[in-house]
PDB file of N, CA and C in Angstrom:
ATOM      1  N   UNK A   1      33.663 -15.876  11.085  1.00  0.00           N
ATOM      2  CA  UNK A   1      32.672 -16.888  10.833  1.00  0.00           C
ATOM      3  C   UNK A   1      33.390 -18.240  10.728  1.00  0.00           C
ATOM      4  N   UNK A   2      33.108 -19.349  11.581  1.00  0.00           N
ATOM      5  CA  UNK A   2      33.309 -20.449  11.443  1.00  0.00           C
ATOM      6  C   UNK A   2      32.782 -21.278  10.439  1.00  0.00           C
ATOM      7  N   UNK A   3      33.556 -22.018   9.738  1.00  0.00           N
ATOM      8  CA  UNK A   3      33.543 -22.836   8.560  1.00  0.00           C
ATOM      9  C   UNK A   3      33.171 -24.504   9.542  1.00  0.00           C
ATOM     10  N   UNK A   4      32.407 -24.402   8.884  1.00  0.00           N
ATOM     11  CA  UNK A   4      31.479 -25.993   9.340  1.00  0.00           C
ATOM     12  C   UNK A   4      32.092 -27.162   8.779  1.00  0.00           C
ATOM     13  N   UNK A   5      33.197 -28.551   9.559  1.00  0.00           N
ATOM     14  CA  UNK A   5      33.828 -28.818   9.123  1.00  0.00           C
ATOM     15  C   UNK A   5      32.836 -30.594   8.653  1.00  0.00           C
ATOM     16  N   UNK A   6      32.770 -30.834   7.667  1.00  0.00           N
ATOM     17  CA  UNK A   6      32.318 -31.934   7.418  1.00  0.00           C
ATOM     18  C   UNK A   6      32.646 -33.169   7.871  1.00  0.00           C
ATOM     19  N   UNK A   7      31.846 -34.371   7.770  1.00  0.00           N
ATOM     20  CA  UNK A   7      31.981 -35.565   8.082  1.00  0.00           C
ATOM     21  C   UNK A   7      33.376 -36.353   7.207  1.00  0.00           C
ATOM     22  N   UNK A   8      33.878 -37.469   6.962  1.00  0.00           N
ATOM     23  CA  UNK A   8      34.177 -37.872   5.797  1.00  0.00           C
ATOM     24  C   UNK A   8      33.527 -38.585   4.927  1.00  0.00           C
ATOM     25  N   UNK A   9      33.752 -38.820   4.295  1.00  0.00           N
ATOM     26  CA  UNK A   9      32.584 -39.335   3.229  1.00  0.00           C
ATOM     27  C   UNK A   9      32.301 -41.084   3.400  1.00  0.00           C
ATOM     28  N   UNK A  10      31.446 -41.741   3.352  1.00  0.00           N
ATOM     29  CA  UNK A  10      30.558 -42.821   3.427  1.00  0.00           C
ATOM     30  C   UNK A  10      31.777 -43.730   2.818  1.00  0.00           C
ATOM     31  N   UNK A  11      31.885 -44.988   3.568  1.00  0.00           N
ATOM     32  CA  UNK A  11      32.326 -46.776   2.786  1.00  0.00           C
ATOM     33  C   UNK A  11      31.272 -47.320   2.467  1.00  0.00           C
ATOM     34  N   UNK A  12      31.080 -47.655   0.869  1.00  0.00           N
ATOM     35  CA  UNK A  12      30.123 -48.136   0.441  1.00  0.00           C
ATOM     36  C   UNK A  12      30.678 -50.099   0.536  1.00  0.00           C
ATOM     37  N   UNK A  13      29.527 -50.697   1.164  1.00  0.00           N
ATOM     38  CA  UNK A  13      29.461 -52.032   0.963  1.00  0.00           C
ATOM     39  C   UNK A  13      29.407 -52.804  -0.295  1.00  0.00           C
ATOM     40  N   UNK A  14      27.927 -51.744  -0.972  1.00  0.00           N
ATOM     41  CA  UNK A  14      27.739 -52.694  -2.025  1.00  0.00           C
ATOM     42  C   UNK A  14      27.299 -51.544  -2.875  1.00  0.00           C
ATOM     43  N   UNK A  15      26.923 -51.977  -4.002  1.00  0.00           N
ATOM     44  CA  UNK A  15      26.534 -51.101  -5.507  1.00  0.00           C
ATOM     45  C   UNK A  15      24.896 -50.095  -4.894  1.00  0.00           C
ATOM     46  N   UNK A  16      24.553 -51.151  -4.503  1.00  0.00           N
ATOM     47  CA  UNK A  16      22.938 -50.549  -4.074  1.00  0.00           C
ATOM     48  C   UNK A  16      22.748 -49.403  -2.966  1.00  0.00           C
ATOM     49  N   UNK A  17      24.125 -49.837  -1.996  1.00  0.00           N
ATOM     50  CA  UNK A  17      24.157 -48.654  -1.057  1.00  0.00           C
ATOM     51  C   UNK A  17      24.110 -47.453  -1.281  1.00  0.00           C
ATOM     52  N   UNK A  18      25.390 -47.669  -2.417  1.00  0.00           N
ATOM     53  CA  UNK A  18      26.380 -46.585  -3.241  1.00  0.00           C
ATOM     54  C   UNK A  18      25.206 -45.632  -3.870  1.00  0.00           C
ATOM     55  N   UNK A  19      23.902 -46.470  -3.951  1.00  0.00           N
ATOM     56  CA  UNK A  19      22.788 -45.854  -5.279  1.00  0.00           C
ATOM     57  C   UNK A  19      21.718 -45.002  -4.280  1.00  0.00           C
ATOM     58  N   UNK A  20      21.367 -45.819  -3.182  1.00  0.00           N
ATOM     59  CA  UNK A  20      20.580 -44.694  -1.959  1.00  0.00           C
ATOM     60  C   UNK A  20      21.568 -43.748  -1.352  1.00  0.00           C
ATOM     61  N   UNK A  21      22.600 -44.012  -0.920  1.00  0.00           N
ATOM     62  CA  UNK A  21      23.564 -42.588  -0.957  1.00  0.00           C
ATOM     63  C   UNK A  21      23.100 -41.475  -1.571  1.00  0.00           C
ATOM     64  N   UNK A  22      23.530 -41.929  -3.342  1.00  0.00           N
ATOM     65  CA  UNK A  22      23.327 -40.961  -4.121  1.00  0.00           C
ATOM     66  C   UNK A  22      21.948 -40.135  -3.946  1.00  0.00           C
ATOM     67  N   UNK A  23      21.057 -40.776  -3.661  1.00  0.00           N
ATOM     68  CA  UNK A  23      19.783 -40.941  -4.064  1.00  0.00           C
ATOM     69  C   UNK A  23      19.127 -39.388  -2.832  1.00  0.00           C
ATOM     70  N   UNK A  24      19.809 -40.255  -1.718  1.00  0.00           N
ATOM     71  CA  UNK A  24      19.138 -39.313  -0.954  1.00  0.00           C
ATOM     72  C   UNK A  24      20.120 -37.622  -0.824  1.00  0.00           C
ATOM     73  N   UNK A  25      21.623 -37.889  -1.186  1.00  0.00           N
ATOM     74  CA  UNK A  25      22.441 -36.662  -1.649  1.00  0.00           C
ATOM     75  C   UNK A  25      21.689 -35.743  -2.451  1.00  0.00           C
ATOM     76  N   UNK A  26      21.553 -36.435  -3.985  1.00  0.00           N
ATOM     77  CA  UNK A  26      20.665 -35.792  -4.847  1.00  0.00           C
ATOM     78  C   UNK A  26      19.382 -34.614  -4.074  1.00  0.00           C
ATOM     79  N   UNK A  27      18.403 -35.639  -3.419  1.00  0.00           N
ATOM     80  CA  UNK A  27      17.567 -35.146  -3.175  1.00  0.00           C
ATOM     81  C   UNK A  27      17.704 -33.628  -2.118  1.00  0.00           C
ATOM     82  N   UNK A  28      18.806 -34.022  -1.278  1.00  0.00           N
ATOM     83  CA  UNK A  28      19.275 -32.854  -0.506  1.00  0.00           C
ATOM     84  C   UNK A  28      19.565 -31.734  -1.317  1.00  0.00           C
ATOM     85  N   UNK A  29      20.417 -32.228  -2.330  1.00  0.00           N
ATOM     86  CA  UNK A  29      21.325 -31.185  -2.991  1.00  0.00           C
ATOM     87  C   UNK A  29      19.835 -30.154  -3.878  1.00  0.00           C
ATOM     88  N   UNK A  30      18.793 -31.166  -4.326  1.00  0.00           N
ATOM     89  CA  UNK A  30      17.655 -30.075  -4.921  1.00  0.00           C
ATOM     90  C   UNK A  30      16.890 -29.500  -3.579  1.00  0.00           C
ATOM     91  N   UNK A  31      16.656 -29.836  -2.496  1.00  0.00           N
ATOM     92  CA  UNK A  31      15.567 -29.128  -1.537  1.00  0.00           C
ATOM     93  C   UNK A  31      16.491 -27.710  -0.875  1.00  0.00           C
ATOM     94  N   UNK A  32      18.249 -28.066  -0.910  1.00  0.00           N
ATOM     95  CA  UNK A  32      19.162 -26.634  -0.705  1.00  0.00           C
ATOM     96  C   UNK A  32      19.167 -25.546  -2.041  1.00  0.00           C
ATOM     97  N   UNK A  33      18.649 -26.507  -3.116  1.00  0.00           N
ATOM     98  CA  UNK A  33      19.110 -24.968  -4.340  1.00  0.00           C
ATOM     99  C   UNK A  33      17.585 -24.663  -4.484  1.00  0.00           C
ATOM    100  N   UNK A  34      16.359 -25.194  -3.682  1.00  0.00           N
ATOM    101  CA  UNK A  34      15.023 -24.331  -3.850  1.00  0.00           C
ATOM    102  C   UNK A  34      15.143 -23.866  -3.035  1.00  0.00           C
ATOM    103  N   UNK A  35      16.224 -23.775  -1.632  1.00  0.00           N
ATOM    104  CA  UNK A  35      16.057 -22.588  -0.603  1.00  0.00           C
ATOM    105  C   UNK A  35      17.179 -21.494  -0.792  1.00  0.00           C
ATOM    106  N   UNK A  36      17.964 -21.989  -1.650  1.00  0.00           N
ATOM    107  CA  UNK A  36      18.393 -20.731  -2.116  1.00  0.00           C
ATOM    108  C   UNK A  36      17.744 -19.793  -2.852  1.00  0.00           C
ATOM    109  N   UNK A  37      17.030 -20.161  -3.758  1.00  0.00           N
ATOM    110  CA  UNK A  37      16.420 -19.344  -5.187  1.00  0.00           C
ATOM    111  C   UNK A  37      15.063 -19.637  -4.098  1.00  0.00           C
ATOM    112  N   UNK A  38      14.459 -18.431  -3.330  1.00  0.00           N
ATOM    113  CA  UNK A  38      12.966 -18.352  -2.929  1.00  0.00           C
ATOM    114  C   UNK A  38      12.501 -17.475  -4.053  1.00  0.00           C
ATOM    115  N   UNK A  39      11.157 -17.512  -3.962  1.00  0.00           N
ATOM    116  CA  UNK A  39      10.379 -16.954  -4.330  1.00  0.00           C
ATOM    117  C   UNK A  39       9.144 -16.456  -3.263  1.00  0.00           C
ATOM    118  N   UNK A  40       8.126 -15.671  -3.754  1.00  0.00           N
ATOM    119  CA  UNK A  40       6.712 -15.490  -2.788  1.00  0.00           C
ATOM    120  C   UNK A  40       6.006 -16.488  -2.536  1.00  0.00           C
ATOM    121  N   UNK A  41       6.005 -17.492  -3.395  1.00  0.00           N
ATOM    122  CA  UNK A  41       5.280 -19.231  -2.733  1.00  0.00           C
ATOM    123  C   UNK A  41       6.168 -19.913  -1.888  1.00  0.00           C
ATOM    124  N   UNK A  42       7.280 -19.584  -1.877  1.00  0.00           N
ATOM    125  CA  UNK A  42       8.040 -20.701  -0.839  1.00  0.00           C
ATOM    126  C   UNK A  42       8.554 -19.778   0.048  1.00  0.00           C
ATOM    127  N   UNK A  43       8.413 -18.691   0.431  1.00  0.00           N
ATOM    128  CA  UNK A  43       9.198 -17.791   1.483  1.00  0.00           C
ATOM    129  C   UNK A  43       8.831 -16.866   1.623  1.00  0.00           C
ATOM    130  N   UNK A  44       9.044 -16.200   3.003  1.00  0.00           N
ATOM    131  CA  UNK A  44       8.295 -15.080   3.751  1.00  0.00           C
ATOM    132  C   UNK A  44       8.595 -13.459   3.052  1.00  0.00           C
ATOM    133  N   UNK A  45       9.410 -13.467   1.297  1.00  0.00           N
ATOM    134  CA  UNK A  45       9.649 -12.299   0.841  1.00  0.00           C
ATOM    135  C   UNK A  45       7.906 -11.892   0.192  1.00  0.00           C
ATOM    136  N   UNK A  46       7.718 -11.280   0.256  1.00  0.00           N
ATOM    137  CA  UNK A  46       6.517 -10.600  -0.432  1.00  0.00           C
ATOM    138  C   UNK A  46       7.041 -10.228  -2.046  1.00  0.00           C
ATOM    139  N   UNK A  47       5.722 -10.711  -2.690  1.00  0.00           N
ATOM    140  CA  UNK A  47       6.000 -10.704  -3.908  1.00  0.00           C
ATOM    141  C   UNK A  47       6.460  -8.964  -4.575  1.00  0.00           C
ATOM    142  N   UNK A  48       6.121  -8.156  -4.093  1.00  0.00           N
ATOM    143  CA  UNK A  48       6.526  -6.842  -4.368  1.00  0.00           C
ATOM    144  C   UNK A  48       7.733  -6.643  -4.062  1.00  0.00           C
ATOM    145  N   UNK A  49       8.292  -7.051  -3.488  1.00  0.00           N
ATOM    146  CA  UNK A  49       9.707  -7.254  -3.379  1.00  0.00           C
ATOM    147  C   UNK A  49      10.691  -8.021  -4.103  1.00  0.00           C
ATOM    148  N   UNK A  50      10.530  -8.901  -4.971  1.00  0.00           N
ATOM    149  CA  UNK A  50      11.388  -9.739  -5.819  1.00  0.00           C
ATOM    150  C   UNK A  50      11.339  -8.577  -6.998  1.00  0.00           C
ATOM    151  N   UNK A  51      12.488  -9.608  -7.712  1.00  0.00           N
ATOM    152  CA  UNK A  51      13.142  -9.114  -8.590  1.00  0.00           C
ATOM    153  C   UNK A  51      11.605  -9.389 -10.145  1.00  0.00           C
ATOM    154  N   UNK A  52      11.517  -9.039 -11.439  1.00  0.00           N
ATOM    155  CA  UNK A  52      10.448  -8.912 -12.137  1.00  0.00           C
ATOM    156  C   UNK A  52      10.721 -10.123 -12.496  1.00  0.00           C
ATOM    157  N   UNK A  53      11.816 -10.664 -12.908  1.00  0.00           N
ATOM    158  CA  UNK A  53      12.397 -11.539 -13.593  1.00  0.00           C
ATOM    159  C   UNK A  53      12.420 -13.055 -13.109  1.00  0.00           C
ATOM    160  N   UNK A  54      11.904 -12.871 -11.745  1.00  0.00           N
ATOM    161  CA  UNK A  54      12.059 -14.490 -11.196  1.00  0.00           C
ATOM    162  C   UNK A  54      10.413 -14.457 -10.392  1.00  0.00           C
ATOM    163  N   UNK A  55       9.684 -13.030 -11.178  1.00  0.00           N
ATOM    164  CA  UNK A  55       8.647 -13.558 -10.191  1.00  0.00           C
ATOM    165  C   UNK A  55       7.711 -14.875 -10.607  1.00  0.00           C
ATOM    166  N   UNK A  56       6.893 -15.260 -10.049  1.00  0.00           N
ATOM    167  CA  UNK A  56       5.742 -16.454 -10.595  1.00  0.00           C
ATOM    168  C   UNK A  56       5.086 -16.582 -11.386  1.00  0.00           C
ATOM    169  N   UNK A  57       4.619 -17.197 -12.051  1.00  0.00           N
ATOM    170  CA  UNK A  57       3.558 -16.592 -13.470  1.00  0.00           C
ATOM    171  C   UNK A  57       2.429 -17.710 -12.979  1.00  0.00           C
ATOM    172  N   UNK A  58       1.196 -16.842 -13.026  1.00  0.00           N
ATOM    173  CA  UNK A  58       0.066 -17.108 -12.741  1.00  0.00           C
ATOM    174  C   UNK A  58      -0.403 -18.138 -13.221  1.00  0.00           C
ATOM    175  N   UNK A  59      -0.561 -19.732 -12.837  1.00  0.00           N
ATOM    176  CA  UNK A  59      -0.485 -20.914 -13.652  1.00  0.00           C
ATOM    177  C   UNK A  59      -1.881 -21.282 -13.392  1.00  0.00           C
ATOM    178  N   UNK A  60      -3.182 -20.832 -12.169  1.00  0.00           N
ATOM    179  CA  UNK A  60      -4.105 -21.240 -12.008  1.00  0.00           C
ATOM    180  C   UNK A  60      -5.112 -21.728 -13.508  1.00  0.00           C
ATOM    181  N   UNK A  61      -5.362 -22.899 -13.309  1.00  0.00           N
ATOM    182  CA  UNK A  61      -6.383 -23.471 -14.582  1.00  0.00           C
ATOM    183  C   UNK A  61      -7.878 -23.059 -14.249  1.00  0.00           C
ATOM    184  N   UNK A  62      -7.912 -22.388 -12.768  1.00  0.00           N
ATOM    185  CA  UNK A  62      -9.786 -21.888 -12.741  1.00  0.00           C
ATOM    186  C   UNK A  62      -9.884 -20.602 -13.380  1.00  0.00           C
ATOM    187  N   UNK A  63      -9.184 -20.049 -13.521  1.00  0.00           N
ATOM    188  CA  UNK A  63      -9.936 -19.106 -14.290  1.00  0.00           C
ATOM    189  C   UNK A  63      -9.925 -19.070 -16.154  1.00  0.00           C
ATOM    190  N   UNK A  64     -10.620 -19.095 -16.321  1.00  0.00           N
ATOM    191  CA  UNK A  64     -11.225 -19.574 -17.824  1.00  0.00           C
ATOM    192  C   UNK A  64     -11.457 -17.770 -18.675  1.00  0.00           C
ATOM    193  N   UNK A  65     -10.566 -18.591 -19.951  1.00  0.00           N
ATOM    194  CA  UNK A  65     -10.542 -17.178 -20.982  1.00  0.00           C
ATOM    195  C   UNK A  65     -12.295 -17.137 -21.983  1.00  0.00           C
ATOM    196  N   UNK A  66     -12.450 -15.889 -21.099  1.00  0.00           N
ATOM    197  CA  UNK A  66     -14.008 -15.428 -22.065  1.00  0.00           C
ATOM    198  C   UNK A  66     -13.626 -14.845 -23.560  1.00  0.00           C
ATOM    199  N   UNK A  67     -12.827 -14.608 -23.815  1.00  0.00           N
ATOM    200  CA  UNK A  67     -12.513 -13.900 -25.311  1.00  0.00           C
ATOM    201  C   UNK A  67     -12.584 -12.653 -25.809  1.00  0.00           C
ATOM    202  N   UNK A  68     -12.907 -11.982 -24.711  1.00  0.00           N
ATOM    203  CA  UNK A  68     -13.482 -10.574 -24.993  1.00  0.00           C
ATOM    204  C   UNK A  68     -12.066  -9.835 -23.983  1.00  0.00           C
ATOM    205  N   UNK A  69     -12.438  -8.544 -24.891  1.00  0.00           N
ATOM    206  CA  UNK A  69     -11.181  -7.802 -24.626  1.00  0.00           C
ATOM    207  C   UNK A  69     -11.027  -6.663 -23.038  1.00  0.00           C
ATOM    208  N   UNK A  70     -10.012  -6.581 -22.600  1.00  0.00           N
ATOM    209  CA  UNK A  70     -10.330  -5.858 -21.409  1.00  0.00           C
ATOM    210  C   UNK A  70     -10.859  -5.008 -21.570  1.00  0.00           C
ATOM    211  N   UNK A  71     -10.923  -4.039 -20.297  1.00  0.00           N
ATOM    212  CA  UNK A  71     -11.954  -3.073 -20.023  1.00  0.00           C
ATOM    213  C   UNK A  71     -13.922  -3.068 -20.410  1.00  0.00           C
ATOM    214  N   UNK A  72     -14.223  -1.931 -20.222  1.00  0.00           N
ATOM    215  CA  UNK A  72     -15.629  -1.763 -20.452  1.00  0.00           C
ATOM    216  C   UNK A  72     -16.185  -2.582 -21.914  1.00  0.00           C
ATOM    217  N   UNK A  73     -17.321  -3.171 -21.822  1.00  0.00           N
ATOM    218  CA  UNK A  73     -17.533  -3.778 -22.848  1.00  0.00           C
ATOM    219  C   UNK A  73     -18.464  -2.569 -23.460  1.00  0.00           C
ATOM    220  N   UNK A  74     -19.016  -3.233 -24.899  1.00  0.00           N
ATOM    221  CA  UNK A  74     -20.243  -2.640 -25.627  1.00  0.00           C
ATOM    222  C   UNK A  74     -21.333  -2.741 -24.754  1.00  0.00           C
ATOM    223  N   UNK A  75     -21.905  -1.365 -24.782  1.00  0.00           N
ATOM    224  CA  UNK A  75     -23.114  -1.599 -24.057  1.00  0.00           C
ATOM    225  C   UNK A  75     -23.589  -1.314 -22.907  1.00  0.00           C
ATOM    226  N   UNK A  76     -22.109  -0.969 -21.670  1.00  0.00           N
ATOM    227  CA  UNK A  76     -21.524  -0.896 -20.867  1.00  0.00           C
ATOM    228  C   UNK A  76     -21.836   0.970 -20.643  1.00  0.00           C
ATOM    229  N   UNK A  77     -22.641   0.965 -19.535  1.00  0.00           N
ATOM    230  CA  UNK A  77     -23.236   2.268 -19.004  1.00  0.00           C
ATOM    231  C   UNK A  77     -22.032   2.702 -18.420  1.00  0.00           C
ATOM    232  N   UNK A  78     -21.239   3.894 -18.706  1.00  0.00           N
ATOM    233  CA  UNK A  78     -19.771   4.243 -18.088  1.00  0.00           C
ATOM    234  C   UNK A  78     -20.420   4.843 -16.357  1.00  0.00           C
ATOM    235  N   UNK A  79     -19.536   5.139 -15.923  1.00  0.00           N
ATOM    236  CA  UNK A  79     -20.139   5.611 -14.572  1.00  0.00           C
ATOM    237  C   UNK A  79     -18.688   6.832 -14.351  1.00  0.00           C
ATOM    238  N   UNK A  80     -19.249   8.334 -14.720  1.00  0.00           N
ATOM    239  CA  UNK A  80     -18.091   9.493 -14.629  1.00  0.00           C
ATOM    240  C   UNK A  80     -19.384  10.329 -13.384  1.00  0.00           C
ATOM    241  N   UNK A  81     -18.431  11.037 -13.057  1.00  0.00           N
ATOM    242  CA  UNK A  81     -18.213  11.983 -12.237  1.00  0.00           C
ATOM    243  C   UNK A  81     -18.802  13.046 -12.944  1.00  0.00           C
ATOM    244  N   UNK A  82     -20.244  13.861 -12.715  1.00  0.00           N
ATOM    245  CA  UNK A  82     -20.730  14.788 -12.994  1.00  0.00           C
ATOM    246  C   UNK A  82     -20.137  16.197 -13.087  1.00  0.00           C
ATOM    247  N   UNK A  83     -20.348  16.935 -14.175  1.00  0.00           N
ATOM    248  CA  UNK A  83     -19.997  18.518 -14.153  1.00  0.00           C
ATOM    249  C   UNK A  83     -20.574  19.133 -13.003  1.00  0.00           C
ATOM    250  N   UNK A  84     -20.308  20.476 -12.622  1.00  0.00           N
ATOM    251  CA  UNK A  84     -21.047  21.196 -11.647  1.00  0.00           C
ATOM    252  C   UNK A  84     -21.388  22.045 -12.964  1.00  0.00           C
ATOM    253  N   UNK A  85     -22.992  22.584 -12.867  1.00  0.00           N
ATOM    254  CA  UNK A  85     -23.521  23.484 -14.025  1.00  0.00           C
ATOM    255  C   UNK A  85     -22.461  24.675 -13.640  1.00  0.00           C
ATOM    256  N   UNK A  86     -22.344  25.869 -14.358  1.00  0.00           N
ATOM    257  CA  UNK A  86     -21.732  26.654 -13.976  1.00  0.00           C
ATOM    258  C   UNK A  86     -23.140  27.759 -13.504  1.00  0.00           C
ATOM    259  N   UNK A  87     -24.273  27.714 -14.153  1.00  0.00           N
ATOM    260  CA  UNK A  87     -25.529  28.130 -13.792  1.00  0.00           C
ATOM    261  C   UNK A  87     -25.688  28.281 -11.636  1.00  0.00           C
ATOM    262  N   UNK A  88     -25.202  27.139 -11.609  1.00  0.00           N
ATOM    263  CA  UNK A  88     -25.499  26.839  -9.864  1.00  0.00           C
ATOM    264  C   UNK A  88     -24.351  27.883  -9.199  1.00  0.00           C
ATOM    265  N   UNK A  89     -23.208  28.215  -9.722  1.00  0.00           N
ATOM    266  CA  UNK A  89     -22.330  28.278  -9.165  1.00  0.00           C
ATOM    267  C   UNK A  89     -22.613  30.096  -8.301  1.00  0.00           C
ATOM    268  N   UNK A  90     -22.065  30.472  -7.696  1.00  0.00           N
ATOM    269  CA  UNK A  90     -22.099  32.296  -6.707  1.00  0.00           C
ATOM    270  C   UNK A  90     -21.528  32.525  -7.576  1.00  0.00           C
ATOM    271  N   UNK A  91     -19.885  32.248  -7.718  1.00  0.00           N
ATOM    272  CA  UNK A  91     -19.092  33.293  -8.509  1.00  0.00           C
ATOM    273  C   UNK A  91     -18.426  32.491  -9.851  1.00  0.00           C
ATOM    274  N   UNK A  92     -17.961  33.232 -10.644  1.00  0.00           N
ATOM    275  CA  UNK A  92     -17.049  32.963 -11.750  1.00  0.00           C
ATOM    276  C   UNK A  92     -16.086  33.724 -12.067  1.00  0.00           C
ATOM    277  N   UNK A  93     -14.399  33.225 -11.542  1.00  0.00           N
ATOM    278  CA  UNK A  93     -13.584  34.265 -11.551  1.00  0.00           C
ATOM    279  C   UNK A  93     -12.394  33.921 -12.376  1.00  0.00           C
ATOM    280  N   UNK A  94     -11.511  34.643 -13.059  1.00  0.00           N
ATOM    281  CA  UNK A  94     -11.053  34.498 -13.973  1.00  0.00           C
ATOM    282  C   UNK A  94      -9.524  34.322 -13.358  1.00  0.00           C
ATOM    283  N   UNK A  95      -8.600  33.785 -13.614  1.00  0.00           N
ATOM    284  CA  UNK A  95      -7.171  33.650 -13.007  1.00  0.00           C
ATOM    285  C   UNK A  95      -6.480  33.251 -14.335  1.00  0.00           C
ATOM    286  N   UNK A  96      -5.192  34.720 -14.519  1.00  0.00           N
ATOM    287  CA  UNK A  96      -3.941  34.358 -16.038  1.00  0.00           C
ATOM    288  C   UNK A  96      -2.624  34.789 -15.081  1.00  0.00           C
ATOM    289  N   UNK A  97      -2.190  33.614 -15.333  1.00  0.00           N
ATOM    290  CA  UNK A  97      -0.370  33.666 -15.064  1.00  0.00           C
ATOM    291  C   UNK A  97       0.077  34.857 -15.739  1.00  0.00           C
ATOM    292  N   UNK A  98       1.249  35.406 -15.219  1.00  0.00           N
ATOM    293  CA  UNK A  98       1.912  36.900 -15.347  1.00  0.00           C
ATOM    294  C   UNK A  98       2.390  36.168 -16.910  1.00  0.00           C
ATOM    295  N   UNK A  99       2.087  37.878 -17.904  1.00  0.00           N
ATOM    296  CA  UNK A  99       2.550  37.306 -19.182  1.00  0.00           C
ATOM    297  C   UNK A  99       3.628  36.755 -19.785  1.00  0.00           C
ATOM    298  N   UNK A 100       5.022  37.277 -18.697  1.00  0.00           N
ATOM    299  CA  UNK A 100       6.279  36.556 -18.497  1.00  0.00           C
ATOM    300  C   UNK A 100       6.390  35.477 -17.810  1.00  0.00           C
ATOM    301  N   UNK A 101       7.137  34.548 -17.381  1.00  0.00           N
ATOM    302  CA  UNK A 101       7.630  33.781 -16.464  1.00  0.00           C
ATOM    303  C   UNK A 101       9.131  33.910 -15.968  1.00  0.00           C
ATOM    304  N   UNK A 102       9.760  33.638 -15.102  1.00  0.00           N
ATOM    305  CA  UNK A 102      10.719  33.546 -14.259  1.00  0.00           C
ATOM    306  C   UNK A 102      11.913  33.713 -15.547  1.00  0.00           C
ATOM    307  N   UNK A 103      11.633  32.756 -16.917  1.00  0.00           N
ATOM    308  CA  UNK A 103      13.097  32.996 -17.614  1.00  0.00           C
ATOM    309  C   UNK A 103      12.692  33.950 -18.548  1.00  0.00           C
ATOM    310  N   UNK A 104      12.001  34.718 -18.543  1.00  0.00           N
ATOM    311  CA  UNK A 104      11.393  35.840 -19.568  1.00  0.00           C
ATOM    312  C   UNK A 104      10.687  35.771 -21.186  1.00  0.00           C
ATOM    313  N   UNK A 105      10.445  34.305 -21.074  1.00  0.00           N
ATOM    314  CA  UNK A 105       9.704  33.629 -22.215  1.00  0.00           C
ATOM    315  C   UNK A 105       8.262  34.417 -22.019  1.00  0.00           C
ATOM    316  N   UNK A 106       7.684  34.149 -23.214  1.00  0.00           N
ATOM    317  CA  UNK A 106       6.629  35.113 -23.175  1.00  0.00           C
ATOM    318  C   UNK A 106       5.691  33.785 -22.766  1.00  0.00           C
ATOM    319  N   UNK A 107       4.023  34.456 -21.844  1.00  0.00           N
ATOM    320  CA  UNK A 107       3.360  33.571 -21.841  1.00  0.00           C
ATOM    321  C   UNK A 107       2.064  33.255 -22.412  1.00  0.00           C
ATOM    322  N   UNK A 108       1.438  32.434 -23.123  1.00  0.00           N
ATOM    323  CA  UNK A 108       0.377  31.895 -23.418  1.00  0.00           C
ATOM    324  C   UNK A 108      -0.820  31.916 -23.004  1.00  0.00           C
ATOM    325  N   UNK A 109      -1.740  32.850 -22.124  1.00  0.00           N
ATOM    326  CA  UNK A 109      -2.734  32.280 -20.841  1.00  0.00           C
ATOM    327  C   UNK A 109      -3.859  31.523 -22.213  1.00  0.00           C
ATOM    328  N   UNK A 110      -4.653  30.720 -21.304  1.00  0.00           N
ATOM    329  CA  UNK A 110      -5.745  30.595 -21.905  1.00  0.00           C
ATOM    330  C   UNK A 110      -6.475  30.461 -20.427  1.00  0.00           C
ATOM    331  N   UNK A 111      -8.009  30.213 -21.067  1.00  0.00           N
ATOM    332  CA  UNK A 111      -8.815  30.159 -20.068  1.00  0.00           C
ATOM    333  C   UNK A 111      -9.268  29.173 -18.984  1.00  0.00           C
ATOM    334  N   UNK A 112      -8.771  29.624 -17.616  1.00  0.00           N
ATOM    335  CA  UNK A 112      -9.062  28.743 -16.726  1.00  0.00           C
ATOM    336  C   UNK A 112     -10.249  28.961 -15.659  1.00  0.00           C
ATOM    337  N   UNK A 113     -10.979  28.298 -15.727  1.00  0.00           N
ATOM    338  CA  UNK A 113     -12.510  28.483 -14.933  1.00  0.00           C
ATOM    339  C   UNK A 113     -12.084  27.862 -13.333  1.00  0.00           C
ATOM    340  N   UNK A 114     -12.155  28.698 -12.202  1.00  0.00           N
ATOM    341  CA  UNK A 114     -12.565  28.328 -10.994  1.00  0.00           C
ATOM    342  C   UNK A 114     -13.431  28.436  -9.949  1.00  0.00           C
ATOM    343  N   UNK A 115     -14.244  27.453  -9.987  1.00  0.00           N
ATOM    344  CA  UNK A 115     -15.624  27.788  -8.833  1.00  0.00           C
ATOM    345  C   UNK A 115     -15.639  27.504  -7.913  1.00  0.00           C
TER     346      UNK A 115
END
């Protein structure tokens, strides 16, 4: 890899030169250390991919705190997934693991329903 050999450095005329020099150096020197340190707003890494520690923190001011706590509120009709009656069902058959297992511990069955 070739090493990129620089210019020499600037003859300043006067004090003021010396100060836009700086001025616009500076400014270089911050727009190279925000392309070093990317993040998911400034670069094509996807945020699932960074590290936890440098990701973004959600600064938007539109969304507004209601005060109330997550999830389902009071009042709040749940919405689950129905039983099957066992009434409806053809069969009802009973299935117990062998009373040993593989290291010769004794086993426990209890009751497992499959329809």
């Amino acid at each position: 890899m070739n090493k990129k050999t620089l210019p020499p450095p600037p003859d300043f005329d006067s004090p003021e030169e010396a100060r836009d020099i700086i001025h616009f150096l500076w400014s270089k020197l911050a727009e190279l250390e925000d392309r070093l340190n990317p993040n998911s707003r400034k670069s094509s890494v996807p945020s699932s991919q960074q590290a936890l520690h440098s990701k973004a923190k959600n600064t938007s001011p539109s969304r507004k705190i209601s005060g109330k706590k997550p999830g389902a509120q009071p009042g709040h009709k749940g919405h689950r997934r129905q039983l099957h009656p066992v009434e409806d069902s053809a069969t009802v058959e009973q299935y117990l693991p062998n009373k040993t297992c593989h290291c010769g511990c004794c086993v426990i069955p209890h009751l497992i329903m499959v329809f």
